[in-house]
C-alpha atoms as a PDB file:
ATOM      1  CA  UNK A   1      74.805 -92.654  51.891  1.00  0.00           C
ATOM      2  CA  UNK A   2      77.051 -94.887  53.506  1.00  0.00           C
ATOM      3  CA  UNK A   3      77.492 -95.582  56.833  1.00  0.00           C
ATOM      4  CA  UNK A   4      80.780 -95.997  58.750  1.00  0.00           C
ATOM      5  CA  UNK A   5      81.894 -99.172  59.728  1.00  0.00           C
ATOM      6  CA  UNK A   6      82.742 -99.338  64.002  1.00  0.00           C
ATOM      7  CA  UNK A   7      86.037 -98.815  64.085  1.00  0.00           C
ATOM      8  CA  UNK A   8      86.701-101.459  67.008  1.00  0.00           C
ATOM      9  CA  UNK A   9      87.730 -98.326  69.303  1.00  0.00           C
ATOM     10  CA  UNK A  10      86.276 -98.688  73.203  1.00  0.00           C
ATOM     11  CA  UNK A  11      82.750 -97.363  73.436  1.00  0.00           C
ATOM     12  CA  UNK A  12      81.507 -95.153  76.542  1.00  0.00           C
ATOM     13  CA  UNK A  13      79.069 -97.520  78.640  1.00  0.00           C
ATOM     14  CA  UNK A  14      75.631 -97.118  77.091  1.00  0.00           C
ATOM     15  CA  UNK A  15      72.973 -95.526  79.293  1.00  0.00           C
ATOM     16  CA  UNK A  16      70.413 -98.006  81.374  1.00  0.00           C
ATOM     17  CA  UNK A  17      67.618 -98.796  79.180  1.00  0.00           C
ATOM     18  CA  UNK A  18      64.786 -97.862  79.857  1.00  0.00           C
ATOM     19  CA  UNK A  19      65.362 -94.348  80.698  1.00  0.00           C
ATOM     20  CA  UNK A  20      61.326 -93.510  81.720  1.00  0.00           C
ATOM     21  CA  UNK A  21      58.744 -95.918  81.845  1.00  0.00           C
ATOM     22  CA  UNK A  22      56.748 -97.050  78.753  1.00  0.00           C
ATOM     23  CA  UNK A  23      53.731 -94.871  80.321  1.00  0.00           C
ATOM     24  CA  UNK A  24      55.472 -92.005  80.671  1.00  0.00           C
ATOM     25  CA  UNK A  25      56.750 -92.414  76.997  1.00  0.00           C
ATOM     26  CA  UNK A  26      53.144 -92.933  75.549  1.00  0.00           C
ATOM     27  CA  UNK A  27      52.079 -89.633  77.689  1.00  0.00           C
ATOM     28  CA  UNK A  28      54.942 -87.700  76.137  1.00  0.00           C
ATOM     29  CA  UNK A  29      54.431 -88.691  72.353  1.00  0.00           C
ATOM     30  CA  UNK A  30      50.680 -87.979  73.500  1.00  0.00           C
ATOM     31  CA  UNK A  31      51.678 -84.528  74.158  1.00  0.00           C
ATOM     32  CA  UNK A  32      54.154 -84.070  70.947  1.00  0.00           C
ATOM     33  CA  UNK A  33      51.105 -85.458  68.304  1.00  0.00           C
ATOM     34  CA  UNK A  34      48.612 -82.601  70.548  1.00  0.00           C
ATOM     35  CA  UNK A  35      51.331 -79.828  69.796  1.00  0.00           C
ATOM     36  CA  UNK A  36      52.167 -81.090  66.781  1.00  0.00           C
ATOM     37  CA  UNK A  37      49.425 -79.712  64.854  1.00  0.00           C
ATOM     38  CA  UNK A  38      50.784 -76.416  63.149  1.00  0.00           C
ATOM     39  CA  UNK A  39      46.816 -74.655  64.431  1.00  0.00           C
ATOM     40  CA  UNK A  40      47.529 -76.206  68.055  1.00  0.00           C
ATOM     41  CA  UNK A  41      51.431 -75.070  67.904  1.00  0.00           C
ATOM     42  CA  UNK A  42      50.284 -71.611  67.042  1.00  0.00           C
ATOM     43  CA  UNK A  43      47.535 -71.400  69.731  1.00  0.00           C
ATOM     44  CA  UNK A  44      50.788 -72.163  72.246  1.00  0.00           C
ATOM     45  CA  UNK A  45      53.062 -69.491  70.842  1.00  0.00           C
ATOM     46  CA  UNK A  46      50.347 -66.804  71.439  1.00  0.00           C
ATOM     47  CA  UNK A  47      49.903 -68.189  74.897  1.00  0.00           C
ATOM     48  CA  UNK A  48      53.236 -68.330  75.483  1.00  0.00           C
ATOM     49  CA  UNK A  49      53.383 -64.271  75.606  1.00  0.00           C
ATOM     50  CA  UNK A  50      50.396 -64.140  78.200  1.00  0.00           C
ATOM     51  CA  UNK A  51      47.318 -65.703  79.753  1.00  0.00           C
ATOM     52  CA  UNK A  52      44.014 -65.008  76.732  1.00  0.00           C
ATOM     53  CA  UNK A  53      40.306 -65.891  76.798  1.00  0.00           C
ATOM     54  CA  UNK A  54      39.029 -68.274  74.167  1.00  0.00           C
ATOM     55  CA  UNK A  55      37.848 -64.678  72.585  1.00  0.00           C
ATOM     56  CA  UNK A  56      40.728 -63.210  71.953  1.00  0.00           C
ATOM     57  CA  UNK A  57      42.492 -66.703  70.725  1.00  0.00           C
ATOM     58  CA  UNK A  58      39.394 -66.418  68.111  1.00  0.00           C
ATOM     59  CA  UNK A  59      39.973 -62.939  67.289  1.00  0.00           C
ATOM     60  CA  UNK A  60      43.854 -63.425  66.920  1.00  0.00           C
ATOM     61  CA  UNK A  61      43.665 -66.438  64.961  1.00  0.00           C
ATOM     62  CA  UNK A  62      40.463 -65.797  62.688  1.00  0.00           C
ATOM     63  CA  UNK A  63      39.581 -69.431  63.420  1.00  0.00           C
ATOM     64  CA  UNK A  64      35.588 -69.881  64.951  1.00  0.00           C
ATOM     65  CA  UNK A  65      35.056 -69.979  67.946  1.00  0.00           C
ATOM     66  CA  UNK A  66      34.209 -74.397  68.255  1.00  0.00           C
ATOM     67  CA  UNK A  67      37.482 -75.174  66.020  1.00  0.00           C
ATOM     68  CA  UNK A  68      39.541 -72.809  69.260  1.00  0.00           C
ATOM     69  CA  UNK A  69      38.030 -74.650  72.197  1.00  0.00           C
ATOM     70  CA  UNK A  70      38.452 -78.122  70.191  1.00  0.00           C
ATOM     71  CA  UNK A  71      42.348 -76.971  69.724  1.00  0.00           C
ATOM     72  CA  UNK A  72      42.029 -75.725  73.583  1.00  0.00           C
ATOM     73  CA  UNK A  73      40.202 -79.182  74.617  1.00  0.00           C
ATOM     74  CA  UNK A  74      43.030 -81.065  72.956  1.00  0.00           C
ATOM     75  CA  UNK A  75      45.935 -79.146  74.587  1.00  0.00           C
ATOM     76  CA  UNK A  76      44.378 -79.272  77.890  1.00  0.00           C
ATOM     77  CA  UNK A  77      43.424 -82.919  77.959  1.00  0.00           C
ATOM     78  CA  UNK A  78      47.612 -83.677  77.120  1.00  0.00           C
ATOM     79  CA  UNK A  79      48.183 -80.939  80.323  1.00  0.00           C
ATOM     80  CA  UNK A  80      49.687 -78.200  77.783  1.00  0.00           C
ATOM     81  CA  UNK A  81      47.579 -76.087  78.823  1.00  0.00           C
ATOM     82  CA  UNK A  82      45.584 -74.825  82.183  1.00  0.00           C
ATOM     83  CA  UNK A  83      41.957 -73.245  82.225  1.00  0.00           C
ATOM     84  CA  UNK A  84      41.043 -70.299  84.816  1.00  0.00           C
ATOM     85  CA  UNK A  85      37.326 -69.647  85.059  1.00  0.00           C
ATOM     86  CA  UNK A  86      36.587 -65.514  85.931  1.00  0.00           C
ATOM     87  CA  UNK A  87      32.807 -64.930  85.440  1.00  0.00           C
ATOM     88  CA  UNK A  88      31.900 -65.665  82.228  1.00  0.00           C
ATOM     89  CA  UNK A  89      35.253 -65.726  80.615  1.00  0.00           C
ATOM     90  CA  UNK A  90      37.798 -68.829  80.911  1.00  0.00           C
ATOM     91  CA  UNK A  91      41.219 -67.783  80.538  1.00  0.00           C
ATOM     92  CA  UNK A  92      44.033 -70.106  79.035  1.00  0.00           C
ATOM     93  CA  UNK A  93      47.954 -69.712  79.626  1.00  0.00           C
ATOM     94  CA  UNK A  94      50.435 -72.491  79.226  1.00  0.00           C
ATOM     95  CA  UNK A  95      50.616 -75.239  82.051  1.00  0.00           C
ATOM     96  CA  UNK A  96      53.882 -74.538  83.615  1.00  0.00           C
ATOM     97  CA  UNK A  97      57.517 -73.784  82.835  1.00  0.00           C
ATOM     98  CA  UNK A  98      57.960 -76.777  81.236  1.00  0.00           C
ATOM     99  CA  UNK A  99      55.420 -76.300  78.062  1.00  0.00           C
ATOM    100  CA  UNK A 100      57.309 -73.039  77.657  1.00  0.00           C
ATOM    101  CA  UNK A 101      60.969 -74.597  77.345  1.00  0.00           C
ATOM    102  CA  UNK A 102      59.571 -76.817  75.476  1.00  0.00           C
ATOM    103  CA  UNK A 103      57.876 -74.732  72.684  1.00  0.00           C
ATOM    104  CA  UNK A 104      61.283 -72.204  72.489  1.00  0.00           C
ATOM    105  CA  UNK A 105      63.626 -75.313  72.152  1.00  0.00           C
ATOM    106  CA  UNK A 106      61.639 -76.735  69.155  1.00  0.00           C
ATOM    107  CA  UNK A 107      60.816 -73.101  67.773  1.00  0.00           C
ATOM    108  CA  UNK A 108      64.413 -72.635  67.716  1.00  0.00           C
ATOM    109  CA  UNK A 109      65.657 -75.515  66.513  1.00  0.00           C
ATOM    110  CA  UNK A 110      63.097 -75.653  63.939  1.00  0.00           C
ATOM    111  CA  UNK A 111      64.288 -71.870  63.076  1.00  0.00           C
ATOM    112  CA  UNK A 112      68.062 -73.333  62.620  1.00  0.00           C
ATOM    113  CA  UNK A 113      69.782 -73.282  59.395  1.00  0.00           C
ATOM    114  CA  UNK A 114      71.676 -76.194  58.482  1.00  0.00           C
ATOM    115  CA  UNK A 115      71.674 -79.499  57.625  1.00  0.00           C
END
């Protein structure tokens, strides 16, 4: 595969580098690699429909019950997800609008045919 040559033709101004800050940048690849994991990514999608107790994220993804609160621990400690304490039970649900834009623009670009 070749690439083409720069044709000489005036560029647009390139953006000011560094758009965020090299901390922010670490914190966001941080949070990619922790949804990343196709177990973790799936944990998200269910969440994404409503809030669920560590319970029902067992019983819906036949995984035991330490492997879901490892996935949970890994997702909360990158802020993708929250934790809600009600008695006994600690519900999970995504940690804000955000996550959720997030996980339908890769889902759908991931569903794309093409190139």
């Amino acid at each position: 595969m070749t690439i083409p040559a720069c044709t000489g033709e005036p560029h647009p101004p390139l953006p000011e580098r560094p758009l965020v800050s090299g901390d922010v940048r670490e914190r966001a690849a941080r949070m990619l690699a922790a949804a990343g994991d196709p177990a973790r990514l799936a944990i998200l999608e269910l969440l994404a429909e409503r809030e669920l107790c560590v319970t029902d994220l067992v019983a819906m993804t036949g995984d035991a019950m330490p492997t879901v609160s490892h996935r949970l621990r890994v997702l909360r400690a990158e802020r993708l997800v929250r934790a809600r304490r009600e008695r006994k039970h600690v519900f999970y649900a995504l940690a804000d609008a955000h996550v959720l834009d997030l996980l339908r623009t890769i889902l759908h670009h991931a569903a794309e045919r093409g190139r």
